[in-house]
PDB file of N, CA and C in Angstrom:
ATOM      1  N   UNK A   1    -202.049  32.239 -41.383  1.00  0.00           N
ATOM      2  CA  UNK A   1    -202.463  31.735 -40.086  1.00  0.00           C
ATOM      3  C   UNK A   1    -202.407  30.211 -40.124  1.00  0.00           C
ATOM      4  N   UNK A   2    -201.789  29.573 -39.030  1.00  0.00           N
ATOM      5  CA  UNK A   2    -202.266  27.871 -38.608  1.00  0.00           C
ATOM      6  C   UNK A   2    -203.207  27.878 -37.612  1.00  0.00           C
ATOM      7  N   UNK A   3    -203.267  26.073 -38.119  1.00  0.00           N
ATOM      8  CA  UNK A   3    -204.531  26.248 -37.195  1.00  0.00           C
ATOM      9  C   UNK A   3    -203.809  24.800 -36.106  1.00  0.00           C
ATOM     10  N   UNK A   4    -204.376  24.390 -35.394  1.00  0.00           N
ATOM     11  CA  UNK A   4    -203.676  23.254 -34.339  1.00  0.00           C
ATOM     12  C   UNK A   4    -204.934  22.475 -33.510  1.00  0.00           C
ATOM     13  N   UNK A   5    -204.417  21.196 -33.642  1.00  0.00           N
ATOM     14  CA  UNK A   5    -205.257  20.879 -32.796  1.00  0.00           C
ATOM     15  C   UNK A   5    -204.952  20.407 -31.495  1.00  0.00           C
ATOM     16  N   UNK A   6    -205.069  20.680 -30.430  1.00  0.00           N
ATOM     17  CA  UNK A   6    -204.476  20.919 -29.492  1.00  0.00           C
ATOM     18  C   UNK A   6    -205.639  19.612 -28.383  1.00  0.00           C
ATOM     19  N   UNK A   7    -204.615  18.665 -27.314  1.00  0.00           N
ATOM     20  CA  UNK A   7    -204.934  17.620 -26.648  1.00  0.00           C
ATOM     21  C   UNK A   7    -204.008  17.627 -25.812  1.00  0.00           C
ATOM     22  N   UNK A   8    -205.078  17.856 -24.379  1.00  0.00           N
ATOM     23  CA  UNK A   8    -204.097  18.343 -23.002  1.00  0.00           C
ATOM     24  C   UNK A   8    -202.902  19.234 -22.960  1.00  0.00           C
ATOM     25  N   UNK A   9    -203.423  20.648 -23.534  1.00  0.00           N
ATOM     26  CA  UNK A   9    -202.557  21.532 -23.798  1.00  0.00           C
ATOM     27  C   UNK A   9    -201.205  21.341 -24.691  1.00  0.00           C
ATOM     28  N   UNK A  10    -201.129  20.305 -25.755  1.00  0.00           N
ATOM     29  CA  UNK A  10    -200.427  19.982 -26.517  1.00  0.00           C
ATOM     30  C   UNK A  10    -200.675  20.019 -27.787  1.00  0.00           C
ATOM     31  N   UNK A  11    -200.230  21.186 -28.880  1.00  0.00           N
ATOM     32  CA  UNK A  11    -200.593  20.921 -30.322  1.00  0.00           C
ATOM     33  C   UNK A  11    -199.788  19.233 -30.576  1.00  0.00           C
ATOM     34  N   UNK A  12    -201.405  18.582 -31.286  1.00  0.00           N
ATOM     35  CA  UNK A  12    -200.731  17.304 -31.632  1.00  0.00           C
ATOM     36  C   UNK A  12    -200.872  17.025 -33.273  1.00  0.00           C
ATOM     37  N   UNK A  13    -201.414  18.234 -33.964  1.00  0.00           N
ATOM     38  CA  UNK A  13    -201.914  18.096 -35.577  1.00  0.00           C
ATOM     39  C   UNK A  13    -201.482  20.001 -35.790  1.00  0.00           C
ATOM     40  N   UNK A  14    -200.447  20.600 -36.896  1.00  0.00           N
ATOM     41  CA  UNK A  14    -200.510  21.619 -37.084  1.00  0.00           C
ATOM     42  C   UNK A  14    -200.596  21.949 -38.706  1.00  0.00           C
ATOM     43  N   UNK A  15    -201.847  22.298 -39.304  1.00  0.00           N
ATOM     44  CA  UNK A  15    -202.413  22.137 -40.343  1.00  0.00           C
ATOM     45  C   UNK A  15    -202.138  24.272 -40.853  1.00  0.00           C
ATOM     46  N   UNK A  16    -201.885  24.669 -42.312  1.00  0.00           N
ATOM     47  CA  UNK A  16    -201.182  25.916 -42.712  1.00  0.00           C
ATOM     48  C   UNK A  16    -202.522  26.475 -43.521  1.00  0.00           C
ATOM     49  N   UNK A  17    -203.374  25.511 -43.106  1.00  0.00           N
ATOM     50  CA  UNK A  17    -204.611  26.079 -43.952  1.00  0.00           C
ATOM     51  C   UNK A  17    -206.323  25.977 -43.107  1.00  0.00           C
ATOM     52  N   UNK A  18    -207.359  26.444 -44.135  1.00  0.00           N
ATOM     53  CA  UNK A  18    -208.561  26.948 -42.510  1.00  0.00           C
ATOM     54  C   UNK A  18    -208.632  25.136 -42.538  1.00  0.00           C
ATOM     55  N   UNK A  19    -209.236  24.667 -41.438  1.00  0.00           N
ATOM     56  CA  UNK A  19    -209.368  23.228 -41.385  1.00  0.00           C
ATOM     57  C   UNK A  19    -210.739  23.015 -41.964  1.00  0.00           C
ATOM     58  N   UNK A  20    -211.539  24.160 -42.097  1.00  0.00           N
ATOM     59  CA  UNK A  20    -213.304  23.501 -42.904  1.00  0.00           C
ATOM     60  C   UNK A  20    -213.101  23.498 -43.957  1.00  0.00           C
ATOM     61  N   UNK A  21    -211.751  23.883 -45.092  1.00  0.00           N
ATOM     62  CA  UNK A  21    -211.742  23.701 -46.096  1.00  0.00           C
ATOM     63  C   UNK A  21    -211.516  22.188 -46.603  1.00  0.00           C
ATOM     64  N   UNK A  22    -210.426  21.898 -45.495  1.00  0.00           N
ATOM     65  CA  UNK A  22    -209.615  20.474 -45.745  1.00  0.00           C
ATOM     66  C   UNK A  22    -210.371  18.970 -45.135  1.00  0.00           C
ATOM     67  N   UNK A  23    -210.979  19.266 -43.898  1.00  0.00           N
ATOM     68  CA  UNK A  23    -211.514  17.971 -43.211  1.00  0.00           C
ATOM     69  C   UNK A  23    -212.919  18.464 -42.886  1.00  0.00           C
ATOM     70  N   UNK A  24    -213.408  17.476 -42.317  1.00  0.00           N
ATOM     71  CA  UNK A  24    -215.103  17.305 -42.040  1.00  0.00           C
ATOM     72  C   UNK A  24    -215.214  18.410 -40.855  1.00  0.00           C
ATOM     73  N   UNK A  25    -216.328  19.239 -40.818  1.00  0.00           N
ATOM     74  CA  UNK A  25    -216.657  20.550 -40.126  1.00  0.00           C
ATOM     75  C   UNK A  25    -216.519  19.307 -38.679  1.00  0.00           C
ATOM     76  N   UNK A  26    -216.992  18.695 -38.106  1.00  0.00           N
ATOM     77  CA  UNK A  26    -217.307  17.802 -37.272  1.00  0.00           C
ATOM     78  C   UNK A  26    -215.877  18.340 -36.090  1.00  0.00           C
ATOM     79  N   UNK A  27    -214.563  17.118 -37.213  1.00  0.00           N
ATOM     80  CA  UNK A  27    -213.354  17.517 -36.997  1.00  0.00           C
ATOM     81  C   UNK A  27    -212.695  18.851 -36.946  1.00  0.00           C
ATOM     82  N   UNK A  28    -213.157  19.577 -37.965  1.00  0.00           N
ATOM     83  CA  UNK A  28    -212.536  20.482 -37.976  1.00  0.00           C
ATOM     84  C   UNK A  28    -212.765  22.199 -36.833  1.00  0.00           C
ATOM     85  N   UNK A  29    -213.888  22.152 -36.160  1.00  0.00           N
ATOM     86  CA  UNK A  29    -214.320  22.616 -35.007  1.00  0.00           C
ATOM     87  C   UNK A  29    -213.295  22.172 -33.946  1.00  0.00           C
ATOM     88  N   UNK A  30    -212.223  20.908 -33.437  1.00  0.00           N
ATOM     89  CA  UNK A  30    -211.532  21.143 -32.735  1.00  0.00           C
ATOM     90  C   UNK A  30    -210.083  21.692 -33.141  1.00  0.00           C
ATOM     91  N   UNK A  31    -209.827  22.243 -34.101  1.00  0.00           N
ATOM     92  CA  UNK A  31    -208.713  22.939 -34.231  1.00  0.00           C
ATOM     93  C   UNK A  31    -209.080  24.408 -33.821  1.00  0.00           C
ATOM     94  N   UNK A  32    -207.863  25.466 -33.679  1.00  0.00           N
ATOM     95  CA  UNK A  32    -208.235  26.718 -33.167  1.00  0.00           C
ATOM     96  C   UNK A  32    -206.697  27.289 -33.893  1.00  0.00           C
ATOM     97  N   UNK A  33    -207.092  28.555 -34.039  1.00  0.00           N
ATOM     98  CA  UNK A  33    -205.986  29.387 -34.403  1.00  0.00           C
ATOM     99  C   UNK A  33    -204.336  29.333 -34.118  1.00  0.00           C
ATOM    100  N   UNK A  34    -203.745  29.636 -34.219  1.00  0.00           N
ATOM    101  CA  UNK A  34    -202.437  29.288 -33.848  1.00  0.00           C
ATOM    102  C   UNK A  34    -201.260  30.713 -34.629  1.00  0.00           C
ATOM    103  N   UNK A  35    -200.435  30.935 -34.053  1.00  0.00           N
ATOM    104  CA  UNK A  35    -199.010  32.149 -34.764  1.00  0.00           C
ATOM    105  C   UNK A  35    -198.269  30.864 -35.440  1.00  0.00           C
ATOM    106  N   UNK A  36    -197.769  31.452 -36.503  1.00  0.00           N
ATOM    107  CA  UNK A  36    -197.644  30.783 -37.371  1.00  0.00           C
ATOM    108  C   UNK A  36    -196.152  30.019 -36.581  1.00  0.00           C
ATOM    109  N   UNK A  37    -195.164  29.830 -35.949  1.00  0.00           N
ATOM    110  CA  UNK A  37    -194.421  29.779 -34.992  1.00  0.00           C
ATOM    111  C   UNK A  37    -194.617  28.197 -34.942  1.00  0.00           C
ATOM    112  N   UNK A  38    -195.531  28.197 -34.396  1.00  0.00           N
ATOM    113  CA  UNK A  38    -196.083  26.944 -33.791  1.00  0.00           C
ATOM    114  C   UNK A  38    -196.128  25.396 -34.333  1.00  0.00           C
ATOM    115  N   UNK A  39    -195.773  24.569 -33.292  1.00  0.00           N
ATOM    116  CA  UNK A  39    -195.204  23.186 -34.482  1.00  0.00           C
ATOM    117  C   UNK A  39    -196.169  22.155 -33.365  1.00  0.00           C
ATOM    118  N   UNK A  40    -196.067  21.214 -34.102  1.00  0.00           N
ATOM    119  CA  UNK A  40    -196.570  19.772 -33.151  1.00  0.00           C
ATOM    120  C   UNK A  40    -195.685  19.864 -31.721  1.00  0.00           C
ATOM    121  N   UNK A  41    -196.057  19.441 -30.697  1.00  0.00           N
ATOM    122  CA  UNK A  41    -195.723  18.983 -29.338  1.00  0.00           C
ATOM    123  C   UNK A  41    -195.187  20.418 -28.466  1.00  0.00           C
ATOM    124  N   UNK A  42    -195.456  21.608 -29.505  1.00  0.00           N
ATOM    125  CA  UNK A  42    -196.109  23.406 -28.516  1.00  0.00           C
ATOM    126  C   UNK A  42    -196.975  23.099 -27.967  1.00  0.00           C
ATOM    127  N   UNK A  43    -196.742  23.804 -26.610  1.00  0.00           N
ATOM    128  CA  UNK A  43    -197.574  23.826 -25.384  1.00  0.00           C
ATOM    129  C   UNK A  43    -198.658  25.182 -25.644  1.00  0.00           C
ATOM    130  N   UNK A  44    -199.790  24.727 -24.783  1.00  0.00           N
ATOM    131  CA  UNK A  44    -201.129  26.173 -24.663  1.00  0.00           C
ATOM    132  C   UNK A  44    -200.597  26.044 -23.466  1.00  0.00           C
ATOM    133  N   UNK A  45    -200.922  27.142 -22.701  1.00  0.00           N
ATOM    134  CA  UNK A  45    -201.107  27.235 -21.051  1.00  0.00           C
ATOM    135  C   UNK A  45    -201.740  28.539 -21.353  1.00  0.00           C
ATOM    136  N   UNK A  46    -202.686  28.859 -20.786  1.00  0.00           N
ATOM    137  CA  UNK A  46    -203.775  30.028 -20.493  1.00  0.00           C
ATOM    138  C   UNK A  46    -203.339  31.381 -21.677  1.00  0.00           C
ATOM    139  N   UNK A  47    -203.649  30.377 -22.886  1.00  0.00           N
ATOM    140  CA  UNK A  47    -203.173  31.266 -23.930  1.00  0.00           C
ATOM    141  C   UNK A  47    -201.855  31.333 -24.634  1.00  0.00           C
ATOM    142  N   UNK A  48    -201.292  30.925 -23.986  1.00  0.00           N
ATOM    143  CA  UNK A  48    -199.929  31.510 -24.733  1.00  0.00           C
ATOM    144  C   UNK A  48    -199.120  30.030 -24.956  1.00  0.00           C
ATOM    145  N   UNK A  49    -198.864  30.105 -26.070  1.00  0.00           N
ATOM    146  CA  UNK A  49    -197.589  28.968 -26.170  1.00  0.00           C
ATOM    147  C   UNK A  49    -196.451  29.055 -26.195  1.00  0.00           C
ATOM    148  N   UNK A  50    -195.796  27.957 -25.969  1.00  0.00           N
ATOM    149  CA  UNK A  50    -194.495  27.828 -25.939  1.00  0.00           C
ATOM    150  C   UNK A  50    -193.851  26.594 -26.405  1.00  0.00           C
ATOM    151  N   UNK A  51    -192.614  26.365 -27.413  1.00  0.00           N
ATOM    152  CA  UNK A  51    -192.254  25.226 -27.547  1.00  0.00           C
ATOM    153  C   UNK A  51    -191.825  24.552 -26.680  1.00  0.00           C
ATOM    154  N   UNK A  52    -192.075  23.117 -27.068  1.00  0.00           N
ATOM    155  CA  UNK A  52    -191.728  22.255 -25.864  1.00  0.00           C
ATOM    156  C   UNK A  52    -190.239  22.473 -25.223  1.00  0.00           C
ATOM    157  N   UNK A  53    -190.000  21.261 -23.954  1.00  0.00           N
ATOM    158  CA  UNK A  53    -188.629  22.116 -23.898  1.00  0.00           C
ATOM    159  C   UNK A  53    -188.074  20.553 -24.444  1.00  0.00           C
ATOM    160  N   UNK A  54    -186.372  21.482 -24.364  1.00  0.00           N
ATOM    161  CA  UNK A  54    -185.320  20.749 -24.901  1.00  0.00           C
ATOM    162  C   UNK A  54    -185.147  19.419 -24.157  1.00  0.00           C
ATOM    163  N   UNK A  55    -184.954  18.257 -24.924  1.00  0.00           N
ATOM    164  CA  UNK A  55    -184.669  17.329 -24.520  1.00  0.00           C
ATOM    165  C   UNK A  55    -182.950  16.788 -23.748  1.00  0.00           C
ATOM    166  N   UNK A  56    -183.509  16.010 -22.606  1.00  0.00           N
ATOM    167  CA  UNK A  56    -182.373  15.939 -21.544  1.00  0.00           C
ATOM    168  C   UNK A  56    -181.229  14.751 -22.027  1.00  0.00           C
ATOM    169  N   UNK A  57    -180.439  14.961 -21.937  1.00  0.00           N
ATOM    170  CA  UNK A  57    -178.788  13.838 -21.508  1.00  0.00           C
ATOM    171  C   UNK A  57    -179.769  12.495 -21.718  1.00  0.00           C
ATOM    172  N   UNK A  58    -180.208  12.552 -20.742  1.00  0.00           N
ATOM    173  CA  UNK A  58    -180.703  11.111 -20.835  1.00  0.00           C
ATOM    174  C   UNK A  58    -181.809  10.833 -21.907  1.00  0.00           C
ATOM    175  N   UNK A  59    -182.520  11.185 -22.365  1.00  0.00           N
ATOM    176  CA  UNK A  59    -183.348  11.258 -23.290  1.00  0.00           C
ATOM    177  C   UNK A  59    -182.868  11.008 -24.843  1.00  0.00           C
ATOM    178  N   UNK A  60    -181.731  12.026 -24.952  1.00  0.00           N
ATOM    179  CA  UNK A  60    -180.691  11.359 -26.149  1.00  0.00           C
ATOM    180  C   UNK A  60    -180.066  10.442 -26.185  1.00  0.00           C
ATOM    181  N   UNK A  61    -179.736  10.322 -25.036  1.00  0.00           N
ATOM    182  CA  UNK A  61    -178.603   9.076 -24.842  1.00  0.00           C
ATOM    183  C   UNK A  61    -179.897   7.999 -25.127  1.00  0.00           C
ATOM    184  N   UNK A  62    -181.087   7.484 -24.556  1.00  0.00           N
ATOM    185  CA  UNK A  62    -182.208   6.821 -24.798  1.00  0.00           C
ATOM    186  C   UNK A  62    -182.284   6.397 -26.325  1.00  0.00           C
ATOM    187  N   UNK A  63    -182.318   7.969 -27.168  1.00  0.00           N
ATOM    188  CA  UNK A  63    -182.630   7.456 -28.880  1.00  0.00           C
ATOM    189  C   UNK A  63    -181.458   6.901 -29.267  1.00  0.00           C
ATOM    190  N   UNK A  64    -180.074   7.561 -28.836  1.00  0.00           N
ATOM    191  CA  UNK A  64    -179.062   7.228 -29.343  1.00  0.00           C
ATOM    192  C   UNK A  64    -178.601   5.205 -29.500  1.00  0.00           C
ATOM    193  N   UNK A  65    -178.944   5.257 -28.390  1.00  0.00           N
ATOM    194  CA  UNK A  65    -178.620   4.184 -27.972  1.00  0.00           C
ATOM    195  C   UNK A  65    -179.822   2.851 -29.366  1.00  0.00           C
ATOM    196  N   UNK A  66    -180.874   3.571 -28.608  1.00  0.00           N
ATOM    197  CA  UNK A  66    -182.141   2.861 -29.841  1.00  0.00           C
ATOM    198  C   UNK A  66    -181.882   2.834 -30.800  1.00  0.00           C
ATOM    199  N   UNK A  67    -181.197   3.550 -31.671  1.00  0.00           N
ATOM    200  CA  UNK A  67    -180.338   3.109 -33.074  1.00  0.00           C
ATOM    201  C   UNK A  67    -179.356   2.702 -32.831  1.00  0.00           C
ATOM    202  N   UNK A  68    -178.699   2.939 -32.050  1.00  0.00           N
ATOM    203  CA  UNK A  68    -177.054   1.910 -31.985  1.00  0.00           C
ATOM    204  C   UNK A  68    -177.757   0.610 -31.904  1.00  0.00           C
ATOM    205  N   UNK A  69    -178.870   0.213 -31.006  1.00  0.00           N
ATOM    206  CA  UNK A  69    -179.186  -1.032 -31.009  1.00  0.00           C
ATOM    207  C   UNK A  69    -179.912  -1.776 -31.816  1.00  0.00           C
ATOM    208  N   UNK A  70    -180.653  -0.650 -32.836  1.00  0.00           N
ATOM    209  CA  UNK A  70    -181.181  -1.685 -33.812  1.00  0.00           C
ATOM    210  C   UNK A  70    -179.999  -2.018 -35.269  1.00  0.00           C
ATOM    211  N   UNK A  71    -178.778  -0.512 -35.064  1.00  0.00           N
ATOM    212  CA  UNK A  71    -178.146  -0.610 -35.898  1.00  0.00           C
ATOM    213  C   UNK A  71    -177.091  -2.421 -35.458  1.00  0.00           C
ATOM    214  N   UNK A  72    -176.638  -2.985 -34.671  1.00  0.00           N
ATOM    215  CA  UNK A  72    -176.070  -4.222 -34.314  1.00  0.00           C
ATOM    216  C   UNK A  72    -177.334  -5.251 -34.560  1.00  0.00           C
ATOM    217  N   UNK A  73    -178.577  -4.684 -34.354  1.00  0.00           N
ATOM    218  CA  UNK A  73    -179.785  -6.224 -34.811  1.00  0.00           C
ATOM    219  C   UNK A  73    -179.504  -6.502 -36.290  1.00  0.00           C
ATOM    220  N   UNK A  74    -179.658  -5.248 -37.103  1.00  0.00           N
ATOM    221  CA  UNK A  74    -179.804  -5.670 -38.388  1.00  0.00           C
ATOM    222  C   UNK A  74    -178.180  -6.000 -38.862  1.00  0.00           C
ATOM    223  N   UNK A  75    -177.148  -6.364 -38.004  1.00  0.00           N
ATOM    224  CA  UNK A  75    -176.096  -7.350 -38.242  1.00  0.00           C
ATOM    225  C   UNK A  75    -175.741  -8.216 -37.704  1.00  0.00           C
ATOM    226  N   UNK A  76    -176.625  -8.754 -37.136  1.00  0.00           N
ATOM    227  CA  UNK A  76    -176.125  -9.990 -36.328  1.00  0.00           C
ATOM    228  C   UNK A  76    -176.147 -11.042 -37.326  1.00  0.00           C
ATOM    229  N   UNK A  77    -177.030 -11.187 -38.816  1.00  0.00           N
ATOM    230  CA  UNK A  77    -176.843 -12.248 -39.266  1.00  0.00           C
ATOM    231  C   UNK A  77    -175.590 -12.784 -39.366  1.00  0.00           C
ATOM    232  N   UNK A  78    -174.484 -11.574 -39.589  1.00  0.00           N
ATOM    233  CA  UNK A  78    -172.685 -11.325 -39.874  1.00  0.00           C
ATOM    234  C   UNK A  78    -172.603 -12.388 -38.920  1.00  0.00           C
ATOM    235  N   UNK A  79    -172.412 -13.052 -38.218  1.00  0.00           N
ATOM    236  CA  UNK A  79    -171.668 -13.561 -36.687  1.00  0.00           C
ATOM    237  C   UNK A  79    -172.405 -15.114 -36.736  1.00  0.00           C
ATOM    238  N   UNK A  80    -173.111 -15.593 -37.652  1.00  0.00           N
ATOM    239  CA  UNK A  80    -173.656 -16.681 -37.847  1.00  0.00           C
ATOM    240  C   UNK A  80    -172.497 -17.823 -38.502  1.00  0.00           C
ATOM    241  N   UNK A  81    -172.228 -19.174 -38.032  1.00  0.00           N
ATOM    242  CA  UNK A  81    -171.485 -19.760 -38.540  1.00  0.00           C
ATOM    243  C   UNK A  81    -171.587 -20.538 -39.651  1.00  0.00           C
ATOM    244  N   UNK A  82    -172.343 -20.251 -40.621  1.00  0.00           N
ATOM    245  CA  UNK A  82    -172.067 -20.124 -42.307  1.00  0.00           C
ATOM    246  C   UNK A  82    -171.879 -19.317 -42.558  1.00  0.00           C
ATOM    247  N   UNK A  83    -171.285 -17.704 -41.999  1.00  0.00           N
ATOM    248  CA  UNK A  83    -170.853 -16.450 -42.714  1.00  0.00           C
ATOM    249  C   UNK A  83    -169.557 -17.375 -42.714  1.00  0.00           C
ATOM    250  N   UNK A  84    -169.086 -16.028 -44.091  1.00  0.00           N
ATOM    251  CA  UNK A  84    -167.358 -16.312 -44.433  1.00  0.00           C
ATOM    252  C   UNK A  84    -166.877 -15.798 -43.044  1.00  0.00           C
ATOM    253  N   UNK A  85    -165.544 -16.316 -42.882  1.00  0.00           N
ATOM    254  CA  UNK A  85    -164.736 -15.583 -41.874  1.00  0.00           C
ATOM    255  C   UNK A  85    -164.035 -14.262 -42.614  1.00  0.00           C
ATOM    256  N   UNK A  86    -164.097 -13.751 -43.785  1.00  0.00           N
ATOM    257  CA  UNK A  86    -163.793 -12.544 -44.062  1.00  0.00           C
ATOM    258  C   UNK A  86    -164.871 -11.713 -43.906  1.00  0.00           C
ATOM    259  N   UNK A  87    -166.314 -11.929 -43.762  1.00  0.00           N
ATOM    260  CA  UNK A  87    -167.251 -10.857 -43.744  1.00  0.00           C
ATOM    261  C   UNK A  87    -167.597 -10.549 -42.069  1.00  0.00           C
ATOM    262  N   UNK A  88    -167.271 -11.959 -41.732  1.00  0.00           N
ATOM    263  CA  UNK A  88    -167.208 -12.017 -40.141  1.00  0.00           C
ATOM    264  C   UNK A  88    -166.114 -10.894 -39.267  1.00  0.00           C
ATOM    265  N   UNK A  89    -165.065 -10.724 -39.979  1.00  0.00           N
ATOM    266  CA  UNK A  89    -164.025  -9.957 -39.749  1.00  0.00           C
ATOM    267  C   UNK A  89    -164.470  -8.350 -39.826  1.00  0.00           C
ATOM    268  N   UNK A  90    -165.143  -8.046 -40.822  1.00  0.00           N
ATOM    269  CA  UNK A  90    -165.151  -7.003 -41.066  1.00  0.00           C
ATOM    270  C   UNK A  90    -166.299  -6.360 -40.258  1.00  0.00           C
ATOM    271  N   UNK A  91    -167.678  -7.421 -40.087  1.00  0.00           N
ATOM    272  CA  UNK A  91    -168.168  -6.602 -39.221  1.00  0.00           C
ATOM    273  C   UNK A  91    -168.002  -6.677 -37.485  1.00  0.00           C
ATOM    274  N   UNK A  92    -167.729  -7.533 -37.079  1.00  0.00           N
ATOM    275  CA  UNK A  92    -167.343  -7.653 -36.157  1.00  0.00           C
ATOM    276  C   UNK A  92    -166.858  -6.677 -35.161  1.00  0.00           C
ATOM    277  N   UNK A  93    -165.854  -5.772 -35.870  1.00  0.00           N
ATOM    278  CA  UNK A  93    -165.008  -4.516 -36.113  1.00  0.00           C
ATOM    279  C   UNK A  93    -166.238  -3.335 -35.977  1.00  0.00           C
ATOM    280  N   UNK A  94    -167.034  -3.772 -37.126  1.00  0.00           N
ATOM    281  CA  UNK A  94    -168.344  -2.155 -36.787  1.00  0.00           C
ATOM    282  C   UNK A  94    -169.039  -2.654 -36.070  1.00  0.00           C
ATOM    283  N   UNK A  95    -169.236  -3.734 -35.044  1.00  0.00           N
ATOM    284  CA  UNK A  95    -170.078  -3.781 -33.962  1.00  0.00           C
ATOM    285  C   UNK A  95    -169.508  -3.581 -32.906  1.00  0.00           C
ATOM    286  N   UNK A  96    -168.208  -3.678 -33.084  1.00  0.00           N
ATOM    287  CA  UNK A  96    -167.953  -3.085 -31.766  1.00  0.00           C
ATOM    288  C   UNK A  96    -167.662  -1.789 -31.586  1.00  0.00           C
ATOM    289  N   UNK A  97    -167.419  -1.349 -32.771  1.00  0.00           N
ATOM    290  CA  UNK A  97    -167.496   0.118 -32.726  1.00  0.00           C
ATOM    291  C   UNK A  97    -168.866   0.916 -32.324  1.00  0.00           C
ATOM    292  N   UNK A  98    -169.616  -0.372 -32.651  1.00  0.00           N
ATOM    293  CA  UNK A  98    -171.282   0.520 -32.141  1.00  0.00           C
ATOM    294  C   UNK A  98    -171.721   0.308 -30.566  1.00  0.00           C
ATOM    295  N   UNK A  99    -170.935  -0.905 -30.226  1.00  0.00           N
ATOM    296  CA  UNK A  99    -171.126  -1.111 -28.848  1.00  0.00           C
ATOM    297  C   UNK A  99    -170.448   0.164 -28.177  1.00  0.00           C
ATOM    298  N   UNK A 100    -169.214   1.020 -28.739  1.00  0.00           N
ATOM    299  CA  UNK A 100    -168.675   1.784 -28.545  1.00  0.00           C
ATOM    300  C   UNK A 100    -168.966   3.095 -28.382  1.00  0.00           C
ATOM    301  N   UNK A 101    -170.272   3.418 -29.134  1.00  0.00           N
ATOM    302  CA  UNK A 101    -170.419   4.812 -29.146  1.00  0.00           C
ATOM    303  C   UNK A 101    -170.717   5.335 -27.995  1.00  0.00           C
ATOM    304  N   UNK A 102    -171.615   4.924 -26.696  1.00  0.00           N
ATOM    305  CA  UNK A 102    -171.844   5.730 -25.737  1.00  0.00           C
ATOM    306  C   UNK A 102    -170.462   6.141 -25.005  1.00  0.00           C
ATOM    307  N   UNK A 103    -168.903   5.463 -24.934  1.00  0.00           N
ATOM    308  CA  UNK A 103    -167.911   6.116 -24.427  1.00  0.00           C
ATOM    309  C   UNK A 103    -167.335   6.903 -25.413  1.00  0.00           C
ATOM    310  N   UNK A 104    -168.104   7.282 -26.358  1.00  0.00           N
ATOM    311  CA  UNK A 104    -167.305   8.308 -27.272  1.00  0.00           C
ATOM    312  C   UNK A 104    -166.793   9.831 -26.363  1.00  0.00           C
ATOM    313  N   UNK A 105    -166.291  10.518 -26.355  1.00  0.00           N
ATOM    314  CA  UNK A 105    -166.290  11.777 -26.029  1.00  0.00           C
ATOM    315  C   UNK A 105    -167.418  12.881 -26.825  1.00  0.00           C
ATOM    316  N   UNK A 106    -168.062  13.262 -25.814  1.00  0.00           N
ATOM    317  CA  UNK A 106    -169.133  14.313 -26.297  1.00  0.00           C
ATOM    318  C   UNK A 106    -170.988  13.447 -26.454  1.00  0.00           C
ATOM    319  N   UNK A 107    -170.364  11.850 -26.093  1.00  0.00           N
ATOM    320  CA  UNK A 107    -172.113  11.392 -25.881  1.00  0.00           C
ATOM    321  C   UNK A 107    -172.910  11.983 -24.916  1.00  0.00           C
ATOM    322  N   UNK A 108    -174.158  11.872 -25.165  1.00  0.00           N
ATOM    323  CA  UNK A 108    -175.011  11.511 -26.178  1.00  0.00           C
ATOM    324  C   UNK A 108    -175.237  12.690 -26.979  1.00  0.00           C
ATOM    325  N   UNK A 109    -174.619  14.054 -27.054  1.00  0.00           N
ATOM    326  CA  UNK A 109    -175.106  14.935 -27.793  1.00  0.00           C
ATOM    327  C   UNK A 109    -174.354  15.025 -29.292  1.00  0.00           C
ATOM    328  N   UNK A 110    -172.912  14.449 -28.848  1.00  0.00           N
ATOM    329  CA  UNK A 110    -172.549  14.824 -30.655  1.00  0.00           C
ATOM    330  C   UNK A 110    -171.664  12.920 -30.753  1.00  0.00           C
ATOM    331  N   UNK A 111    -172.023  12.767 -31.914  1.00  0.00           N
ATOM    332  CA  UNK A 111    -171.710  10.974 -31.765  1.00  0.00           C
ATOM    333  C   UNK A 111    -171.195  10.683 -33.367  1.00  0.00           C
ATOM    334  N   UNK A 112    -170.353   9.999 -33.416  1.00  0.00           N
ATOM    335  CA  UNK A 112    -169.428   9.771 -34.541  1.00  0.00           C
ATOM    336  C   UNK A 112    -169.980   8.023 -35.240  1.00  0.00           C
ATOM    337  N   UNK A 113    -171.126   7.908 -35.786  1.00  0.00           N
ATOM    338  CA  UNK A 113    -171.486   6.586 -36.248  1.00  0.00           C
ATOM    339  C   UNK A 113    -170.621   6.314 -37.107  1.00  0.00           C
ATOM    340  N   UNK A 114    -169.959   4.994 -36.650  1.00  0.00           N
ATOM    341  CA  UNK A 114    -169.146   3.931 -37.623  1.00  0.00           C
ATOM    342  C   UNK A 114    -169.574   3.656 -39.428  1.00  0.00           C
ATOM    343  N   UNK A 115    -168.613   3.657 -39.645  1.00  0.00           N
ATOM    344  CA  UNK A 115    -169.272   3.095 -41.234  1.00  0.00           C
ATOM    345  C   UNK A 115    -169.345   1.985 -41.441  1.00  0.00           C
ATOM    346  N   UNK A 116    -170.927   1.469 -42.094  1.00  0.00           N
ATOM    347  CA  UNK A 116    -170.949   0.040 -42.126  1.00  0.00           C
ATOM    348  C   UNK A 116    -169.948  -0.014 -43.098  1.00  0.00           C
ATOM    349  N   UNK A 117    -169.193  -1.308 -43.109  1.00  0.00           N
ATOM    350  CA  UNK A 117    -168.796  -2.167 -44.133  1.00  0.00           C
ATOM    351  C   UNK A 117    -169.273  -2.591 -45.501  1.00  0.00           C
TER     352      UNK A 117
END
């Protein structure tokens, strides 16, 4: 059995053991039973759960993008004018390939990340 602790009909803690063994009775009074099924961000509604639902187009495209963009932060030092112009060359090339990924074919669900240099 799990147990869950559940906030506005949302398991937000899903623990595989009784919770008065592991945390303070205090805490552990708001967890409640759970089918073993059940993961963080499962819904209660009048008993019954259900996993959350699937995330939308835009929602991926959102994370996707959030690593494409931190993946070009952590190279911008490349583009600074004391880099060599050979290291400048090379990434240059994988940033724009990262500027690139949302016209890939098949974004945001299946995405082909560049290899850094």
């Amino acid at each position: 059995m799990r147990y869950a602790l559940v906030d506005n009909g949302i398991a937000v803690q899903v623990i595989g053991v009784d919770p008065f063994t592991v945390i303070t009775e205090e805490y552990a009074k708001k967890f409640i039973e759970c089918p073993d099924a059940v993961q963080c961000n499962w819904r209660l509604a009048d008993g019954v759960w259900s996993p959350p639902p699937a995330p939308t187009d835009d929602q991926i495209a959102s994370q996707v993008r959030a690593t494409r963009n931190s993946l070009l932060a952590s190279t911008d030092w490349t583009q600074a004018s004391d880099v060599p112009q050979a290291v400048k060359d090379k990434y240059t090339t994988y940033r724009q390939e990262l500027r690139d990924v949302p016209s890939q074919t098949g974004f945001p669900r299946e995405v082909t990340w560049p290899t850094k240099p």
